[in-house]
Protein backbone atom coordinates (compact mmCIF):
# COMPACT_ATOMS: atom_id res chain seq x y z
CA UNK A 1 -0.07 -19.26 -10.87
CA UNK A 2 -0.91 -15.91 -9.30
CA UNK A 3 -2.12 -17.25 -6.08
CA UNK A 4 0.99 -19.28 -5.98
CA UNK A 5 3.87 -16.31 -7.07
CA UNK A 6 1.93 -14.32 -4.01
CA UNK A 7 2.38 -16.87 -1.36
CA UNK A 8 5.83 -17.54 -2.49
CA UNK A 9 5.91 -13.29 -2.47
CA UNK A 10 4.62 -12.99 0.86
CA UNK A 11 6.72 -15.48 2.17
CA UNK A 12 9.69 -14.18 1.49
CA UNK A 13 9.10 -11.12 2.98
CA UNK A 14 7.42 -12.02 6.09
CA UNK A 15 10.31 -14.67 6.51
CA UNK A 16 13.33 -13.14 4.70
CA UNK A 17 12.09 -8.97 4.46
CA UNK A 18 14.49 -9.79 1.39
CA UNK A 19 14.24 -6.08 -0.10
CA UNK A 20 14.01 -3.52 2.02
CA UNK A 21 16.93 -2.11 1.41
CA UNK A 22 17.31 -2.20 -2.34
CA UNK A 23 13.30 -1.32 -3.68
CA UNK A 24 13.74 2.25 -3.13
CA UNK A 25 13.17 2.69 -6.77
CA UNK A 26 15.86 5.67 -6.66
CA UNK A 27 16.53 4.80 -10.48
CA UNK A 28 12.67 5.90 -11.28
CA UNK A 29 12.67 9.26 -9.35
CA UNK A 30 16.19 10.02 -11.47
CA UNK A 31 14.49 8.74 -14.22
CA UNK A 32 11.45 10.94 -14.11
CA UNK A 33 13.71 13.85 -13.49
CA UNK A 34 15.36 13.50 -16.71
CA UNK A 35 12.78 13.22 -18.55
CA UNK A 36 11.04 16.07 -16.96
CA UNK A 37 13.93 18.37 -17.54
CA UNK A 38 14.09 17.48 -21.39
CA UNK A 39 10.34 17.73 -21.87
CA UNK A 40 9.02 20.92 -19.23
CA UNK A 41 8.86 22.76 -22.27
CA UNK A 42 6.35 20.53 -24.47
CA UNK A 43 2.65 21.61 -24.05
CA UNK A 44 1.48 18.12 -23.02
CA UNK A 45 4.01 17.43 -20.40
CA UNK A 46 2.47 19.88 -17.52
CA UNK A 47 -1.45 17.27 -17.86
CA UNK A 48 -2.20 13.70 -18.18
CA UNK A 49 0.28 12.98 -20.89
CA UNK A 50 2.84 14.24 -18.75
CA UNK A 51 1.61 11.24 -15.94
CA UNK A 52 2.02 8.87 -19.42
CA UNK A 53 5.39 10.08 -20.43
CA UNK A 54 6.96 9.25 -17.58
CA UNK A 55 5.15 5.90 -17.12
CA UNK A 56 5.26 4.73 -20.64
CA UNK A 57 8.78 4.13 -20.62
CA UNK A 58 9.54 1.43 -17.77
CA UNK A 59 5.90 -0.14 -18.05
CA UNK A 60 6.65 -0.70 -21.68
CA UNK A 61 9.96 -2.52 -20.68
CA UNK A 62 7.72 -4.74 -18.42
CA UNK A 63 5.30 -5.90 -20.82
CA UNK A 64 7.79 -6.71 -23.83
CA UNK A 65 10.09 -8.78 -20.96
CA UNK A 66 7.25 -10.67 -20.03
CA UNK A 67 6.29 -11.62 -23.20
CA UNK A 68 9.67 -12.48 -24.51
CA UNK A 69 9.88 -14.37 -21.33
CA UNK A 70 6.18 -16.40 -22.01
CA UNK A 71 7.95 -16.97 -25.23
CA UNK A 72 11.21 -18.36 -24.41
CA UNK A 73 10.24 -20.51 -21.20
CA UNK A 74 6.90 -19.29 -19.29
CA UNK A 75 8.48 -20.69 -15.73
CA UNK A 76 10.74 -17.56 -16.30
CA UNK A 77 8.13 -15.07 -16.55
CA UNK A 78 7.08 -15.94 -13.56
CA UNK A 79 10.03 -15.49 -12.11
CA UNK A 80 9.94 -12.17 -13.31
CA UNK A 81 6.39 -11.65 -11.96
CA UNK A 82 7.62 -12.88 -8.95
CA UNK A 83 10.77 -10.14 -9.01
CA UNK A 84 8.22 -7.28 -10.01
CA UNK A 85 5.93 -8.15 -7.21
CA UNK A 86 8.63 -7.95 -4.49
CA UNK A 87 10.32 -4.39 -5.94
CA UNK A 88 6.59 -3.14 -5.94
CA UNK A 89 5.44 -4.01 -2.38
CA UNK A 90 6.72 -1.43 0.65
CA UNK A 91 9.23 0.66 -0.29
CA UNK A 92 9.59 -1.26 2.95
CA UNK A 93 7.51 -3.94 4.33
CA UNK A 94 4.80 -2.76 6.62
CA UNK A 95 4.64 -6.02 9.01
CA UNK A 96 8.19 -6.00 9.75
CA UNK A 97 8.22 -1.99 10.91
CA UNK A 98 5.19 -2.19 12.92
CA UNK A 99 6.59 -5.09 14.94
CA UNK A 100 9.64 -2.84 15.15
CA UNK A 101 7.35 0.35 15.97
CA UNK A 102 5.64 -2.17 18.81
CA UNK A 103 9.08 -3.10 20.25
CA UNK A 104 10.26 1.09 20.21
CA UNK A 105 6.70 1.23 22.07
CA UNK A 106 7.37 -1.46 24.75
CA UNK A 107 10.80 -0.46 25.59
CA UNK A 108 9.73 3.46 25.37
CA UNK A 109 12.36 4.54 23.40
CA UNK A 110 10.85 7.70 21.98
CA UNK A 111 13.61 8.37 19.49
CA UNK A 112 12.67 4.94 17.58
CA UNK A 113 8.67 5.50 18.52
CA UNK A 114 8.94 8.76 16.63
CA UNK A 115 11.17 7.77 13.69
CA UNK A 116 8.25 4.67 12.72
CA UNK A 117 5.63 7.19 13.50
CA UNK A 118 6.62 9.75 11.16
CA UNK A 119 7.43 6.73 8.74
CA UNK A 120 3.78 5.78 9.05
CA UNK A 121 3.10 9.19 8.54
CA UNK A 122 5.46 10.10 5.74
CA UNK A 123 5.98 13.62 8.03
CA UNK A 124 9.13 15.54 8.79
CA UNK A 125 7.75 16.51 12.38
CA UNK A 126 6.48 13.23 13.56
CA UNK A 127 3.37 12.65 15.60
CA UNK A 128 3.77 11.96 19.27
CA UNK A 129 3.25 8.15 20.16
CA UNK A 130 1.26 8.76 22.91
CA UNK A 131 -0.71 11.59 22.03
CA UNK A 132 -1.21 11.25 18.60
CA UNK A 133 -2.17 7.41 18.55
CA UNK A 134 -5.22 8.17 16.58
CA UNK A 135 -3.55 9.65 13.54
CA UNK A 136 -0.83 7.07 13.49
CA UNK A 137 -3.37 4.42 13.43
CA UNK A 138 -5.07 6.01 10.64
CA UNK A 139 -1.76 6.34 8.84
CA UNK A 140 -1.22 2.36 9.11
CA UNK A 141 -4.33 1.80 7.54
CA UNK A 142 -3.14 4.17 4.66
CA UNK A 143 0.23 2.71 4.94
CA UNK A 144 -1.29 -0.56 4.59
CA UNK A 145 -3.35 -0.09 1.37
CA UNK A 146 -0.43 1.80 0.02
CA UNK A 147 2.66 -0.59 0.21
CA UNK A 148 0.46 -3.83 0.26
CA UNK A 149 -3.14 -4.42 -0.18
CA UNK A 150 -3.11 -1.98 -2.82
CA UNK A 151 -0.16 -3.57 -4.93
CA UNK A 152 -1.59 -6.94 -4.34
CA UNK A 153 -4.74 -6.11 -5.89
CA UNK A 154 -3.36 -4.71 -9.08
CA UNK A 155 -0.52 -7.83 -9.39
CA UNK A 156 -3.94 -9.85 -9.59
CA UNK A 157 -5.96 -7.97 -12.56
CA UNK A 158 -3.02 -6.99 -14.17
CA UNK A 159 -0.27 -9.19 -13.42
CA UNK A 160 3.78 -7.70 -13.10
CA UNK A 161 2.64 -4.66 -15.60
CA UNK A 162 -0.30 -3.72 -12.92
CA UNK A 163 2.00 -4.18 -9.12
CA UNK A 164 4.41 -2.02 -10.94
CA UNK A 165 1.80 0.39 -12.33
CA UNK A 166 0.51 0.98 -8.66
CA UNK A 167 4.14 1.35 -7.39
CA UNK A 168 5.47 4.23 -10.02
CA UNK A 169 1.94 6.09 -9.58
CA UNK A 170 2.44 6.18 -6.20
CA UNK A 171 5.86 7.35 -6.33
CA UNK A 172 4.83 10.03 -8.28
CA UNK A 173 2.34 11.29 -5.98
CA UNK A 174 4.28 11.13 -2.89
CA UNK A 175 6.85 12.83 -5.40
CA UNK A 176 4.30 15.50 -6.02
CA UNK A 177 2.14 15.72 -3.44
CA UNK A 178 3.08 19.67 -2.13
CA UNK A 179 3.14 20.91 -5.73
CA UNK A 180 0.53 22.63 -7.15
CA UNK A 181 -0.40 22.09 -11.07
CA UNK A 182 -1.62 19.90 -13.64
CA UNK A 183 1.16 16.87 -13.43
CA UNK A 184 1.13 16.84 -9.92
CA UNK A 185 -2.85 16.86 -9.84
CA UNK A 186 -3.09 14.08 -12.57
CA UNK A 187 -0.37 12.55 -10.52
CA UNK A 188 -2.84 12.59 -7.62
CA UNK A 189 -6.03 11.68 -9.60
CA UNK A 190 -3.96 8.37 -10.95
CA UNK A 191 -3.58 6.98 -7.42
CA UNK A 192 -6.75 8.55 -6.45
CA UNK A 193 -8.40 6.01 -8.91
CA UNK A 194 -5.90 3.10 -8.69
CA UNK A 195 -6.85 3.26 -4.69
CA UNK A 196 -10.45 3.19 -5.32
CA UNK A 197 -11.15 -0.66 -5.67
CA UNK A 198 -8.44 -1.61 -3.54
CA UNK A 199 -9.82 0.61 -0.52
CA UNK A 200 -13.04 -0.58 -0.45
CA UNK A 201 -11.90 -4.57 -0.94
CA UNK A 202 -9.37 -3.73 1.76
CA UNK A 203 -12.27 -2.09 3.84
CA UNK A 204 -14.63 -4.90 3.04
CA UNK A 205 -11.97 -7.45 4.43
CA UNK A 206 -11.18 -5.52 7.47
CA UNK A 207 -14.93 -5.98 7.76
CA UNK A 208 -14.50 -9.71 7.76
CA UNK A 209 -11.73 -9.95 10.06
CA UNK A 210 -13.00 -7.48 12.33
CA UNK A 211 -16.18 -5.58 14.21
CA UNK A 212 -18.23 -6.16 10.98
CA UNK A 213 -20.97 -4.39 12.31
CA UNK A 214 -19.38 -0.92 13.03
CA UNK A 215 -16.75 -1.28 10.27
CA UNK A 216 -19.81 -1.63 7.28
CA UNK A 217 -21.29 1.69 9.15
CA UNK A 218 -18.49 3.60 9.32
CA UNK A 219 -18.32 2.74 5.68
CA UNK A 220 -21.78 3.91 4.81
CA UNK A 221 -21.62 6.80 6.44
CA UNK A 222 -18.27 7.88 4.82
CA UNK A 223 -18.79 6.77 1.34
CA UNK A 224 -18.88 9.59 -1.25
CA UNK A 225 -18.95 9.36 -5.40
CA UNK A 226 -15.19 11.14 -5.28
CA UNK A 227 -12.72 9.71 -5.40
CA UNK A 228 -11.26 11.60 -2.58
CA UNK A 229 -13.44 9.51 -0.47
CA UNK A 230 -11.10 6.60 -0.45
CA UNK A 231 -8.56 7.30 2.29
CA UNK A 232 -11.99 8.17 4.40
CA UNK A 233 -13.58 5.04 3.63
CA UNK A 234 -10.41 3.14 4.47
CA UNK A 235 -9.92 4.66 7.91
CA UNK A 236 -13.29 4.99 9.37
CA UNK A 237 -14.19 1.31 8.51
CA UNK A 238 -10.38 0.35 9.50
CA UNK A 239 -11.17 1.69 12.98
CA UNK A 240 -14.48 0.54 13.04
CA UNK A 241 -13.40 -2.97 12.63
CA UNK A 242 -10.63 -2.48 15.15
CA UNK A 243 -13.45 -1.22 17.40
CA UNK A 244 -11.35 1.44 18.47
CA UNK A 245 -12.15 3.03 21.60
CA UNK A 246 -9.13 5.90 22.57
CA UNK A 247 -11.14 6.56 25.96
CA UNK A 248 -9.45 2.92 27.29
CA UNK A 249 -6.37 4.74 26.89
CA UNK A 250 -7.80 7.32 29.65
CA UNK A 251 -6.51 5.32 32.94
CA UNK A 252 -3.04 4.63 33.46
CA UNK A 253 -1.60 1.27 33.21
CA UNK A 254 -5.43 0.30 31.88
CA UNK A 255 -3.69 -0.20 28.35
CA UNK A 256 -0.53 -0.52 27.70
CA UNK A 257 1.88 1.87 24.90
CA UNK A 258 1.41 -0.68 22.24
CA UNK A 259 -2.00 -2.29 22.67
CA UNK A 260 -4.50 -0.64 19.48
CA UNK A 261 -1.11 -0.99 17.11
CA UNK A 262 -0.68 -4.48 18.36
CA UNK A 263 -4.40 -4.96 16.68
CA UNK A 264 -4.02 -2.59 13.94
CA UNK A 265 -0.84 -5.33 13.08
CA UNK A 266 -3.30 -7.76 13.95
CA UNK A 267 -6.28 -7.28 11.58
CA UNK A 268 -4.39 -6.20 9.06
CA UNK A 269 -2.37 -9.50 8.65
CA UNK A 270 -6.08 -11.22 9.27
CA UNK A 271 -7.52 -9.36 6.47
CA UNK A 272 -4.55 -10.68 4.49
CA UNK A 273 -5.71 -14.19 5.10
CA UNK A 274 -9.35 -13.41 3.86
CA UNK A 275 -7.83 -11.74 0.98
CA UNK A 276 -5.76 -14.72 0.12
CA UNK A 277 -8.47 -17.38 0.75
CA UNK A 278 -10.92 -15.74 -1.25
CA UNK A 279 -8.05 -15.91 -4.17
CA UNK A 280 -7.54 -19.68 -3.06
CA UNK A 281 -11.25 -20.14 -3.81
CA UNK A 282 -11.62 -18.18 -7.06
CA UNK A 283 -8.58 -20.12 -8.31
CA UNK A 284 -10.11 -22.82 -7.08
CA UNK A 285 -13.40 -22.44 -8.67
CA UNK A 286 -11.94 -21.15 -11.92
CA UNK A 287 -9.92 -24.97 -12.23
CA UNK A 288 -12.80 -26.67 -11.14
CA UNK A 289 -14.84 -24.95 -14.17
């Protein structure tokens, strides 16, 4: 049933982009103030069992509604899976702003070029289109991992308990990520490791969909045992498989505004596809055993 609840998933957003504007997860961020406010003072909040605290609560309500759920009448559970998965993808679906970052582009309207780029970017001051296509590209690929790739990954090992996992970490980190101190580092160190397999299987597919050849070296040569590696990995092999070249950019008219995010958009939603056959085959296999 996962393979199914993520087509069904993916279809509603790539058809529908049913959520955008109510998965901003305010009620967590109001949530995790509160309980911050009534347990600063505890000696394990500022650590890991801070990151806990704050987690235990809603991922606890997950797991005892989908077992009560299982229990009751399983087709509702994975209805619920099914809900979980589409408050934990975006905040707001990647597919459907880059198309809207590639029509900004084409009908150079810098206000709207800026406003996706410094969504891509998650920056106040937001990178120029022009001049700064490099880094926005880069950011896509993180973007991509981040609202997507990543989320999907975890939905499969872990089911509505793990999509949500990945989403509240995240939050936190994003939450956290100009504060210095031990909740804000384990915040870090969470997503850190919850983006380590996901990175590489989204590097691995970009790979696959891609320049294979310069996307596997570009992994290689950034690979490290940290996991502070994994943005790295993601990027280099992202652009190796887009076999990005900025230089074409050089001459005028030679390539136009919205050509390398065109095929950023492009691989990514082609990695998607190898992602979800390779699910289509394990299910596959796993029924025919």
């Amino acid at each position: 049933m996962t393979l199914i609840i993520l087509l069904c998933g993916l279809a509603l957003e790539y058809f529908l982009g049913v959520l955008d504007d109510v998965r901003q997860l305010v009620w967590f961020g109001r949530y995790s103030d509160w309980l911050e406010n009534k347990l600063v003072q505890s000696s394990y909040w500022n650590s890991a069992g801070g990151i806990v605290m704050t987690l235990a609560g809603p991922l606890l309500l997950i797991l005892l509604i989908d077992y009560g759920l299982k229990n009751i009448f399983s087709p509702l559970s994975y209805l619920f899976a099914l809900a979980v998965l589409l408050n934990s993808i975006g905040p707001k679906f990647l597919d459907e702003s880059l198309s809207a970052y590639v029509d900004a582009l084409d009908a150079e309207d810098d206000v709207q070029a800026r406003h996706y780029a410094g969504e891509f970017c998650q920056s106040l001051a937001a990178p120029d289109p022009m001049k700064d296509e490099q880094e926005i590209i880069e950011c896509i690929f993180v973007q991509a991992n981040e609202r997507l790739y990543a989320v999907i990954f975890w939905f499969i090992v872990l089911g509505p308990f793990g999509a949500m996992l990945y989403r509240l970490a995240n939050i936190l980190k994003t939450k956290h990520q100009d504060i210095h101190g031990d909740y804000a580092d384990s915040a870090r160190y969470l997503n850190n490791l919850l983006n380590w397999p996901s990175t590489r299987l989204f590097a691995l597919g970009n790979a696959l969909a891609g320049n294979m050849i310069e996307a596997m070296e570009a992994w290689r040569s950034n690979e490290d045992s940290s996991f502070d590696a994994n943005e790295a990995v993601l990027i280099a092999s992202g652009l190796g498989a887009l076999h990005y070249r900025p230089e074409t950019n050089a001459q005028e008219g030679e390539v136009d505004r919205s050509y390398w995010v065109r095929a950023a958009q492009s691989l990514i939603n082609r990695t998607l596809i190898v992602w979800l056959t390779a699910l289509g085959i394990m299910t596959i296999a796993g029924l025919l055993a």
